[in-house]
C-alpha atoms as a PDB file:
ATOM      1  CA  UNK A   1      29.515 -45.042 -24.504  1.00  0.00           C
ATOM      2  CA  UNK A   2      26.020 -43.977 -24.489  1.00  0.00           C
ATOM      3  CA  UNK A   3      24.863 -40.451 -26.382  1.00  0.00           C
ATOM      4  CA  UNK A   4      22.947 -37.801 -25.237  1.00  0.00           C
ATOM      5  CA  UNK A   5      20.127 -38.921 -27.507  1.00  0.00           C
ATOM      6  CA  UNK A   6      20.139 -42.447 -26.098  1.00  0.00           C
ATOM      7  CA  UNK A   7      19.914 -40.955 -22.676  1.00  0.00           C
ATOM      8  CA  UNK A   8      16.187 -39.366 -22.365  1.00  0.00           C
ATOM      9  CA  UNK A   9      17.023 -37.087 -18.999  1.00  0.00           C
ATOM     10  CA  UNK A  10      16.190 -33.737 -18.406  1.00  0.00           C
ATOM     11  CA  UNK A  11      18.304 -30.773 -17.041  1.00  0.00           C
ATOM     12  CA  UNK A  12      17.201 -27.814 -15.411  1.00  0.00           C
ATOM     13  CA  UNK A  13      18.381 -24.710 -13.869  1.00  0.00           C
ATOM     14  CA  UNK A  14      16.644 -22.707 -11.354  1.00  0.00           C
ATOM     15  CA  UNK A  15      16.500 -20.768  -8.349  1.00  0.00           C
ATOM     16  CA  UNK A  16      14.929 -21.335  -4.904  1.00  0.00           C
ATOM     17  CA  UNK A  17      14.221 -19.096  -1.731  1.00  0.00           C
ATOM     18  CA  UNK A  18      13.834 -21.610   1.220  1.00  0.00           C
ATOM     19  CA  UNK A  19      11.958 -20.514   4.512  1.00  0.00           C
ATOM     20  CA  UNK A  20      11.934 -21.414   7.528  1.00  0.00           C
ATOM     21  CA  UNK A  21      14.064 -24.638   9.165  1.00  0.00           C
ATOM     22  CA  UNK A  22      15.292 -25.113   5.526  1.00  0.00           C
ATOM     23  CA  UNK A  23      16.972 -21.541   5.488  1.00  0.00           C
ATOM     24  CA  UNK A  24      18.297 -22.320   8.855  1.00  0.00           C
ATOM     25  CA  UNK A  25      19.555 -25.978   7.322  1.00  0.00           C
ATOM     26  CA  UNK A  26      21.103 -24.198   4.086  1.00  0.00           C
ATOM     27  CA  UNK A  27      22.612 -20.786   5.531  1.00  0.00           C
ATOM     28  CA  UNK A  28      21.171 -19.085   2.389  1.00  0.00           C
ATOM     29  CA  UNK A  29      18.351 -17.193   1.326  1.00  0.00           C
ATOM     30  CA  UNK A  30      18.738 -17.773  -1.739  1.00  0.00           C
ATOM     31  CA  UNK A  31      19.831 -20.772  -3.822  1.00  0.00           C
ATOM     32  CA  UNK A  32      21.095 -21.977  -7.371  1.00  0.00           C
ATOM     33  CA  UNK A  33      20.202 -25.055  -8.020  1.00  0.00           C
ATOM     34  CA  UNK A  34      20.669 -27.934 -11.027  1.00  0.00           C
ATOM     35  CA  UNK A  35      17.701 -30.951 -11.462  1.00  0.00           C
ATOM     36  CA  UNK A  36      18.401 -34.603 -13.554  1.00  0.00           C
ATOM     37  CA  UNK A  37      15.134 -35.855 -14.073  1.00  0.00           C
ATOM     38  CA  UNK A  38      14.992 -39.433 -15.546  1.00  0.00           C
ATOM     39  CA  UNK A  39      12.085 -39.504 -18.169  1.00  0.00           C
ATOM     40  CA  UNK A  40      13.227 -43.218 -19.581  1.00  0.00           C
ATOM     41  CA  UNK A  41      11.682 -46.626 -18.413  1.00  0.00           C
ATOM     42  CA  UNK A  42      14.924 -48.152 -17.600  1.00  0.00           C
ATOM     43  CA  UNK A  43      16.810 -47.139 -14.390  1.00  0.00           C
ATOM     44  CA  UNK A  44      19.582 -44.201 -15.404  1.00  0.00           C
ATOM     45  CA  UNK A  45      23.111 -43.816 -13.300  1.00  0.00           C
ATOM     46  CA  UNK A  46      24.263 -40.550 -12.798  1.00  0.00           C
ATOM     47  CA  UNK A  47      27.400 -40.309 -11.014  1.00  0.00           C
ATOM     48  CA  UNK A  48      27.805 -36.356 -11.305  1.00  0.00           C
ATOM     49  CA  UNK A  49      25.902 -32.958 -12.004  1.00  0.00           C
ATOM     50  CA  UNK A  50      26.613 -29.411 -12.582  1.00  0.00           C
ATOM     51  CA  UNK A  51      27.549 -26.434 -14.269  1.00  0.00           C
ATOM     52  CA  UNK A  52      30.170 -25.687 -17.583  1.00  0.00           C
ATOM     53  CA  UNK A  53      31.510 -22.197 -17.488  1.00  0.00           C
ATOM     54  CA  UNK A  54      32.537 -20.012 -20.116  1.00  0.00           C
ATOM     55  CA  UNK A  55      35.909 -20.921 -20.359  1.00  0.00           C
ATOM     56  CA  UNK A  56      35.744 -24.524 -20.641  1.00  0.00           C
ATOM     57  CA  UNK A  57      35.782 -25.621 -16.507  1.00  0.00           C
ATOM     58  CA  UNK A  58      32.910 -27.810 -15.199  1.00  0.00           C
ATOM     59  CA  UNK A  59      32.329 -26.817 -11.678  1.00  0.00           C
ATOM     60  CA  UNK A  60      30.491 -29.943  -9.867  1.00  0.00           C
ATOM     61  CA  UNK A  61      27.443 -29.435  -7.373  1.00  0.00           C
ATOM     62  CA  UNK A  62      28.657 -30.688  -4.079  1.00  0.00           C
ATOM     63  CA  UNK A  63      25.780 -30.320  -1.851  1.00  0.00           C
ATOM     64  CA  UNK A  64      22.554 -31.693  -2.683  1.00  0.00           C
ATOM     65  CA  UNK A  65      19.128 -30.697  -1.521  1.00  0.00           C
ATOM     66  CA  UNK A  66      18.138 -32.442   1.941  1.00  0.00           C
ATOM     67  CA  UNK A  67      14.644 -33.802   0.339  1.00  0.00           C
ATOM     68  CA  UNK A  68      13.510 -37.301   0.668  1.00  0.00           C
ATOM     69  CA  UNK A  69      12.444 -36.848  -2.666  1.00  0.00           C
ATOM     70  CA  UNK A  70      15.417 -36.370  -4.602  1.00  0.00           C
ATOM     71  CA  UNK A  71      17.962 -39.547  -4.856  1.00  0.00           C
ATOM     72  CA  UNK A  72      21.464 -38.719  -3.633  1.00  0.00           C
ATOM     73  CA  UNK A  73      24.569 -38.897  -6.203  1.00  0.00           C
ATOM     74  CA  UNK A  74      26.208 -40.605  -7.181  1.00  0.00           C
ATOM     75  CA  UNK A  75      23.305 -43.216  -7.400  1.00  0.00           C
ATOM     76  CA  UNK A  76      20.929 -44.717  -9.412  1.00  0.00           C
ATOM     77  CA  UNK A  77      17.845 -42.952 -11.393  1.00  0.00           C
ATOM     78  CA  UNK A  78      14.815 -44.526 -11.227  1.00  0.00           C
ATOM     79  CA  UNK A  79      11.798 -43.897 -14.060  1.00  0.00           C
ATOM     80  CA  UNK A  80      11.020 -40.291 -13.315  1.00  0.00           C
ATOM     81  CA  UNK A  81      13.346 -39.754 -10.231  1.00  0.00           C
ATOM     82  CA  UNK A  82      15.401 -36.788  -9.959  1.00  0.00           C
ATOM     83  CA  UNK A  83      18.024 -35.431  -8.344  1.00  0.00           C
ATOM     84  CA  UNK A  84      19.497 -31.832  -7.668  1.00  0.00           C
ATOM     85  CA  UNK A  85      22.400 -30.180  -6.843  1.00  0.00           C
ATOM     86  CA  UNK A  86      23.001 -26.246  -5.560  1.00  0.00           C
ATOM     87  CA  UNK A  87      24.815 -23.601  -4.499  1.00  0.00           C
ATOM     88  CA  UNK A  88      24.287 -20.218  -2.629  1.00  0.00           C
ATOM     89  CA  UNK A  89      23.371 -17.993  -5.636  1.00  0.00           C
ATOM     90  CA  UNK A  90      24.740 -14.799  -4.467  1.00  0.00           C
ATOM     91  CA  UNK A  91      27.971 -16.373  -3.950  1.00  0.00           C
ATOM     92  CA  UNK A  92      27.736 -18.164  -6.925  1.00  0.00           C
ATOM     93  CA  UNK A  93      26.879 -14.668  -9.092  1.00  0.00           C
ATOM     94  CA  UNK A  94      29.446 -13.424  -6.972  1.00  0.00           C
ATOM     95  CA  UNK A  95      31.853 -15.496  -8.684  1.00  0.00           C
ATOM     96  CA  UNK A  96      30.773 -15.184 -11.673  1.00  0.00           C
ATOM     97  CA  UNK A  97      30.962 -11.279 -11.980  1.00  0.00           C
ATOM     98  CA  UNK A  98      34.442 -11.134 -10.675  1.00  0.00           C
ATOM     99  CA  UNK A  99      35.995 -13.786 -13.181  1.00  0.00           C
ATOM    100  CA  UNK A 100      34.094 -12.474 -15.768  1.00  0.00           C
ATOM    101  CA  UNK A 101      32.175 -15.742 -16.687  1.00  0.00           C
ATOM    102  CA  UNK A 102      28.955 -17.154 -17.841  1.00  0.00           C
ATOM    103  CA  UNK A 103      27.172 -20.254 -17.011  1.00  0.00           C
ATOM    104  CA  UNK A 104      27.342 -22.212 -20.438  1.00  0.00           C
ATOM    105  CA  UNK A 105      25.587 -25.656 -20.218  1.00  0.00           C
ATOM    106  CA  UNK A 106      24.007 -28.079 -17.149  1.00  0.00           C
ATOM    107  CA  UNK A 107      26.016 -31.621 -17.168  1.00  0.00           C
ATOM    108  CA  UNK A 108      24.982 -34.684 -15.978  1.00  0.00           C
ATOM    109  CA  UNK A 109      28.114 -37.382 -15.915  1.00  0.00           C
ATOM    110  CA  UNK A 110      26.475 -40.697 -16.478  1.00  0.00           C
ATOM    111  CA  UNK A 111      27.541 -44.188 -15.587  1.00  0.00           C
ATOM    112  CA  UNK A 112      29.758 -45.518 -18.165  1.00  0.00           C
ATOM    113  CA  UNK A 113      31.600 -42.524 -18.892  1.00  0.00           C
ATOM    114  CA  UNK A 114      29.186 -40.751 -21.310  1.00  0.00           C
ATOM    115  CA  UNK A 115      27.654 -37.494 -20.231  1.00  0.00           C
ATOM    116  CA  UNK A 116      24.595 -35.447 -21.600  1.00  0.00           C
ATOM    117  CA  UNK A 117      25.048 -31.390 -22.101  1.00  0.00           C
ATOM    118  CA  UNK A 118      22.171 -28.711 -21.985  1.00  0.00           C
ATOM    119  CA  UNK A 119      22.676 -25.507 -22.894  1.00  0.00           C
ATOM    120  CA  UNK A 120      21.296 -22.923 -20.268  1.00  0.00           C
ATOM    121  CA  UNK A 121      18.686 -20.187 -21.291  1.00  0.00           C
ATOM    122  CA  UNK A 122      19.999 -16.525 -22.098  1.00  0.00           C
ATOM    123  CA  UNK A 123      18.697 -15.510 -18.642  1.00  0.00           C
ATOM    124  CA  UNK A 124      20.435 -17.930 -16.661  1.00  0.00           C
ATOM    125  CA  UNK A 125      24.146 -17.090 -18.326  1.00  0.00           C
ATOM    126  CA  UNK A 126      24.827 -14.416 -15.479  1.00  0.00           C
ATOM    127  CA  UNK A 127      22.437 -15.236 -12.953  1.00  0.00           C
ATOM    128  CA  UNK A 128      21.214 -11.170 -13.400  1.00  0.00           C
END
């Protein structure tokens, strides 16, 4: 089983505003979304991504941005290809505020079993 060290991929968290026929294609005006960027030379799979909450559940991204650009999961990382995950942020802040959790780490669930674990920044716990 690989380690997080062995595994040189990034993790992000961020938020998006789409306009125009991407708003229409998302139903949001407003989105959450998660990024696994493979910064290795060697081809990276990545069968899952998403969030850890504060008490101890891993909630999966299920839809995945509709860009050419981003590879679709599960699937195969090439050298500095990404891909990203999201979900409608007011819903997801929403949920948040009525179970009373935080957003802990971004996880990436790698082929072979091993997974890699970023915590998120202060300002990203509560999506406030």
């Amino acid at each position: 089983m690989a380690s997080p060290a062995s595994e040189p991929i990034a993790l992000e968290i961020s938020g998006g505003i789409p306009i125009g026929a991407v708003e229409d294609l998302l139903r949001t005006d407003h989105f959450l979304q998660v990024t696994v960027t493979n910064l290795s030379d060697r081809p990276v799979g990545v069968n899952s991504l998403g969030v850890e909450l504060s008490d101890g559940r891993w909630t999966p991204g299920i839809d995945q941005l509709p860009a050419n650009e981003y590879v679709r999961l599960p699937g195969i990382l090439r050298p500095q290809e990404q891909a990203t995950v999201w979900w409608d942020y007011k819903a997801f802040q929403a949920m948040l505020d009525e179970q009373h959790l935080e957003i802990r780490a971004i996880v990436a669930h790698l082929r072979g079993g091993s997974k890699v674990r970023r915590a998120v920044p202060d300002g990203w716990r509560n999506l406030k």
